[in-house]
Protein backbone atom coordinates (compact mmCIF):
# COMPACT_ATOMS: atom_id res chain seq x y z
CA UNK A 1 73.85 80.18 95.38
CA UNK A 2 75.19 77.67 98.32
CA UNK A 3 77.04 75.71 95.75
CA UNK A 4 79.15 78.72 94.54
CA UNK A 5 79.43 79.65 98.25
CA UNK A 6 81.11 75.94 98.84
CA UNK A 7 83.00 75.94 95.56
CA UNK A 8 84.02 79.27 96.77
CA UNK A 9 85.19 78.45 100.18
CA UNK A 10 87.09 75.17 98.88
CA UNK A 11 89.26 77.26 96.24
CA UNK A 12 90.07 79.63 99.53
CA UNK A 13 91.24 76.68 101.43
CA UNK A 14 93.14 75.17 98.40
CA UNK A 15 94.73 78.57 97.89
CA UNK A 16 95.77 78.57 101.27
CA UNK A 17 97.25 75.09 101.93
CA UNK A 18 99.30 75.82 98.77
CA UNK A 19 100.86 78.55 100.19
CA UNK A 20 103.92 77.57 102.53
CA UNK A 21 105.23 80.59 104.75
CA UNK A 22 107.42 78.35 106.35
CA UNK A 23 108.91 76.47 103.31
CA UNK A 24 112.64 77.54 102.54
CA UNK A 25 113.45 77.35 98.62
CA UNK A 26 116.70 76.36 97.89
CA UNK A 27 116.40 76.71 93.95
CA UNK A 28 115.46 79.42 91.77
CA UNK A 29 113.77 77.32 89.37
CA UNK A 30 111.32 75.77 91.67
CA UNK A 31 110.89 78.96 93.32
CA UNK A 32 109.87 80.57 90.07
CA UNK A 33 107.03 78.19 89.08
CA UNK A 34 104.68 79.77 91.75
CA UNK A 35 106.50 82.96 92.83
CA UNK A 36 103.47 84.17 94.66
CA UNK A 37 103.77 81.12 96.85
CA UNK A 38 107.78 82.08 98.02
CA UNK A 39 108.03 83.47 101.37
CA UNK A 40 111.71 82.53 102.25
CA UNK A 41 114.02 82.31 99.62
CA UNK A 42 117.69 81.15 100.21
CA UNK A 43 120.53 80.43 97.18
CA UNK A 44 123.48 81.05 99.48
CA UNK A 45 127.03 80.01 97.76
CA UNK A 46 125.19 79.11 94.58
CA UNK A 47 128.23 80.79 92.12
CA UNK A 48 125.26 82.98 90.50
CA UNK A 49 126.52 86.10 88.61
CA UNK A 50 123.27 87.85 87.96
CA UNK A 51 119.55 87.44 88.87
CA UNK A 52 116.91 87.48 86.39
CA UNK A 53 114.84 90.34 86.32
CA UNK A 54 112.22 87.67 87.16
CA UNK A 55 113.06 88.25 90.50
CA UNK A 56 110.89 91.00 91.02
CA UNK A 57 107.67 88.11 90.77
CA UNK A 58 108.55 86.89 94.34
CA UNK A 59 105.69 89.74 95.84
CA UNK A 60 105.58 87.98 99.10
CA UNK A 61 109.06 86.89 99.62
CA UNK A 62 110.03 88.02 103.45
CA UNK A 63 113.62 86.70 103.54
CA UNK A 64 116.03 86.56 101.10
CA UNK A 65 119.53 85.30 101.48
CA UNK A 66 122.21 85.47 98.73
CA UNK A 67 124.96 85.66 100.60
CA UNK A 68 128.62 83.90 98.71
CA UNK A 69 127.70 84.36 95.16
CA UNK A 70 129.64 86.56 92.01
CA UNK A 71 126.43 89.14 92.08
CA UNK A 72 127.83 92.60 90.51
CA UNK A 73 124.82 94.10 90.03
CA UNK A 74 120.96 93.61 90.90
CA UNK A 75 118.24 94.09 88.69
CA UNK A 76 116.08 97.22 88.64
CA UNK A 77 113.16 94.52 89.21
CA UNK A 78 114.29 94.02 93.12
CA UNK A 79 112.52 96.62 94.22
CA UNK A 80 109.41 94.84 93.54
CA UNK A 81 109.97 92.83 96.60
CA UNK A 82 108.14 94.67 98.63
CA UNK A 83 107.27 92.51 101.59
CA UNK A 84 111.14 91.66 102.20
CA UNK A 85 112.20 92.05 106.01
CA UNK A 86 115.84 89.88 106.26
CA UNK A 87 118.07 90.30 102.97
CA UNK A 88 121.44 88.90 102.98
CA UNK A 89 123.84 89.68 100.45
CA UNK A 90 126.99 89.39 102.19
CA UNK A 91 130.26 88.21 100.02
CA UNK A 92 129.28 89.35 96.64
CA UNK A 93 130.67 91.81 94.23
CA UNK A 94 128.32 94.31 94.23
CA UNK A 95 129.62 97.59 93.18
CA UNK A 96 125.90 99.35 93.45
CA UNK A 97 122.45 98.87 94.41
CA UNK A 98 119.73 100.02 92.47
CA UNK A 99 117.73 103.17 92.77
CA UNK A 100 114.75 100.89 93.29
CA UNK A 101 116.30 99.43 96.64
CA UNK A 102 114.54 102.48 98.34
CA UNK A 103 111.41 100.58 97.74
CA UNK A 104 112.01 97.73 100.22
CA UNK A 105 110.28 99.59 103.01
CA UNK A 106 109.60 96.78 105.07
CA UNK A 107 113.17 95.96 105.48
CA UNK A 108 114.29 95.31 108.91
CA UNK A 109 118.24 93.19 108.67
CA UNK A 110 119.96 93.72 105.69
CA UNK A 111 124.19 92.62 105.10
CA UNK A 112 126.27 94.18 102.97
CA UNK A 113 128.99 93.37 104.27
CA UNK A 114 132.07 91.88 102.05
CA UNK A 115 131.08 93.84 98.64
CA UNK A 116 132.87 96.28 96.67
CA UNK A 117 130.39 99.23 97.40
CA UNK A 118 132.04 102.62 97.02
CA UNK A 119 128.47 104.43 97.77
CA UNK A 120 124.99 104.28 99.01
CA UNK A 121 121.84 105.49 96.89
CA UNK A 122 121.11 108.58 97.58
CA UNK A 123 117.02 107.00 98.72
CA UNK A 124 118.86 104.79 101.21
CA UNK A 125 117.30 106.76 104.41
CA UNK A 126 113.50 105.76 103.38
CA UNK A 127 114.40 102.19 104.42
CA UNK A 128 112.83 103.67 107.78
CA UNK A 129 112.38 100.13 109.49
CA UNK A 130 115.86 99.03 109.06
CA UNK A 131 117.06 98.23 112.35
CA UNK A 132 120.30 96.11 111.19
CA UNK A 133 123.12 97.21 108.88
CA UNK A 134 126.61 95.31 108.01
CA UNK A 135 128.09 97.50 105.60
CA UNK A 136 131.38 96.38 106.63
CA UNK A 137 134.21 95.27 104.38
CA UNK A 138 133.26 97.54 101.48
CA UNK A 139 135.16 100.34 99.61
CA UNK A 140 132.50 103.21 100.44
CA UNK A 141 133.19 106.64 100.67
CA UNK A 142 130.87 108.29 102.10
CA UNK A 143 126.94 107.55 103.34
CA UNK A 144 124.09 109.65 101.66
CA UNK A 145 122.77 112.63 103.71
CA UNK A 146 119.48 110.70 104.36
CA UNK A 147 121.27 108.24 106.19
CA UNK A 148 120.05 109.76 109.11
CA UNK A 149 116.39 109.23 108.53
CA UNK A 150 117.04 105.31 109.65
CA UNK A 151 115.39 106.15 112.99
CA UNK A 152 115.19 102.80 113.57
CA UNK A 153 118.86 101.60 113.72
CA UNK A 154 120.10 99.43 116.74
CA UNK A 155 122.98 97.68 115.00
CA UNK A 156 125.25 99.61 112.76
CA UNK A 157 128.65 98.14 111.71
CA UNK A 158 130.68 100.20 109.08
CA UNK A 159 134.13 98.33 109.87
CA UNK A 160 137.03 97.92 107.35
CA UNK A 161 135.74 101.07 105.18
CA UNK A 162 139.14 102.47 105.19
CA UNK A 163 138.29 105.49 103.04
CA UNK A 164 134.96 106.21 104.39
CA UNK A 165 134.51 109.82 105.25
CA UNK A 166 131.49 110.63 107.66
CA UNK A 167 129.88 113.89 107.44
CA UNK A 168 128.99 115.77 111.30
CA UNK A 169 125.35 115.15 111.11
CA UNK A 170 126.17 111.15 110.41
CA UNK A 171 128.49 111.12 112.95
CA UNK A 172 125.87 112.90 114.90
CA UNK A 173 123.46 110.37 114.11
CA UNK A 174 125.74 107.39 115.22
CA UNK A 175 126.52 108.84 118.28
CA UNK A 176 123.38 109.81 119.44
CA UNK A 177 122.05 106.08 118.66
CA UNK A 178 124.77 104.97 120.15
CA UNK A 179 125.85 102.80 117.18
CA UNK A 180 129.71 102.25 115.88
């Protein structure tokens, strides 16, 4: 029994020196050959177009910045990432999210900003630890009536959304938290 107790205890430390929390990846390649392993994940100004739907494998991936790239869309798959807190996708193309974005419940800073969104899922408000949103520099419309469940919102910026029309309880909401 003591061997299997050692053998044991040296696969836990092996398992755990493989793991880098602080490592930054800087390709999606590499990343992908031990997804489990990716806590920070950055592919900033890469000129990607789409990400595989592989992307949902990164289960511990905390921060995630994609910021500069030609996405358009994002893979139903991204909700997977469940343990994401900081998500940058600032200066894409995206037109929509997916319905599965409502699953990133740990999400504290997410930017938007610079995209061609027009609207918001309507599960947006159950990203109830968000306490940073650029949304500016997008086409949107109008914000989904859940908006108002982000309790935790400190920094709100909805700039250069010349068309956006905010309903009285939003406008409610932003006032009361004292956000612009």
């Amino acid at each position: 029994m003591k061997p299997f107790v050692v053998l044991l205890g040296w696969m836990l430390i092996s398992v755990a020196a493989t793991a880098q929390p602080d490592k930054t990846y800087a390709s999606l390649e590499e990343a992908l050959k031990n997804p489990e392993q990716v806590y920070k994940l950055q592919l900033r100004y890469n000129g990607l177009t789409q990400l595989p739907e592989g992307i949902g494998k990164f289960i511990n991936l905390v921060k995630l910045d994609l910021r500069g790239n030609l996405l358009t869309t994002l893979p139903e798959s991204f909700g997977m990432l469940r343990k994401l807190e900081v998500l940058d996708l600032g200066d894409n193309k995206l037109t929509s999210l997916p319905e599965s974005f409502a699953m990133l419940l740990h999400l504290k800073e997410l930017n938007l900003r610079f995209n061609q969104l027009e609207y918001l899922p309507e599960t947006f408000g159950r990203l109830g630890k968000l306490q940073q949103l650029d949304l500016s520099g997008n086409q949107l419309l109008v914000l989904p009536p859940n908006f108002i469940q982000l309790s935790n919102l400190l920094l709100l910026d909805l700039s250069r959304n010349p068309q956006l029309q905010l309903s009285e309880p939003i406008r409610a909401f932003i006032r009361e938290k004292k956000l612009k």
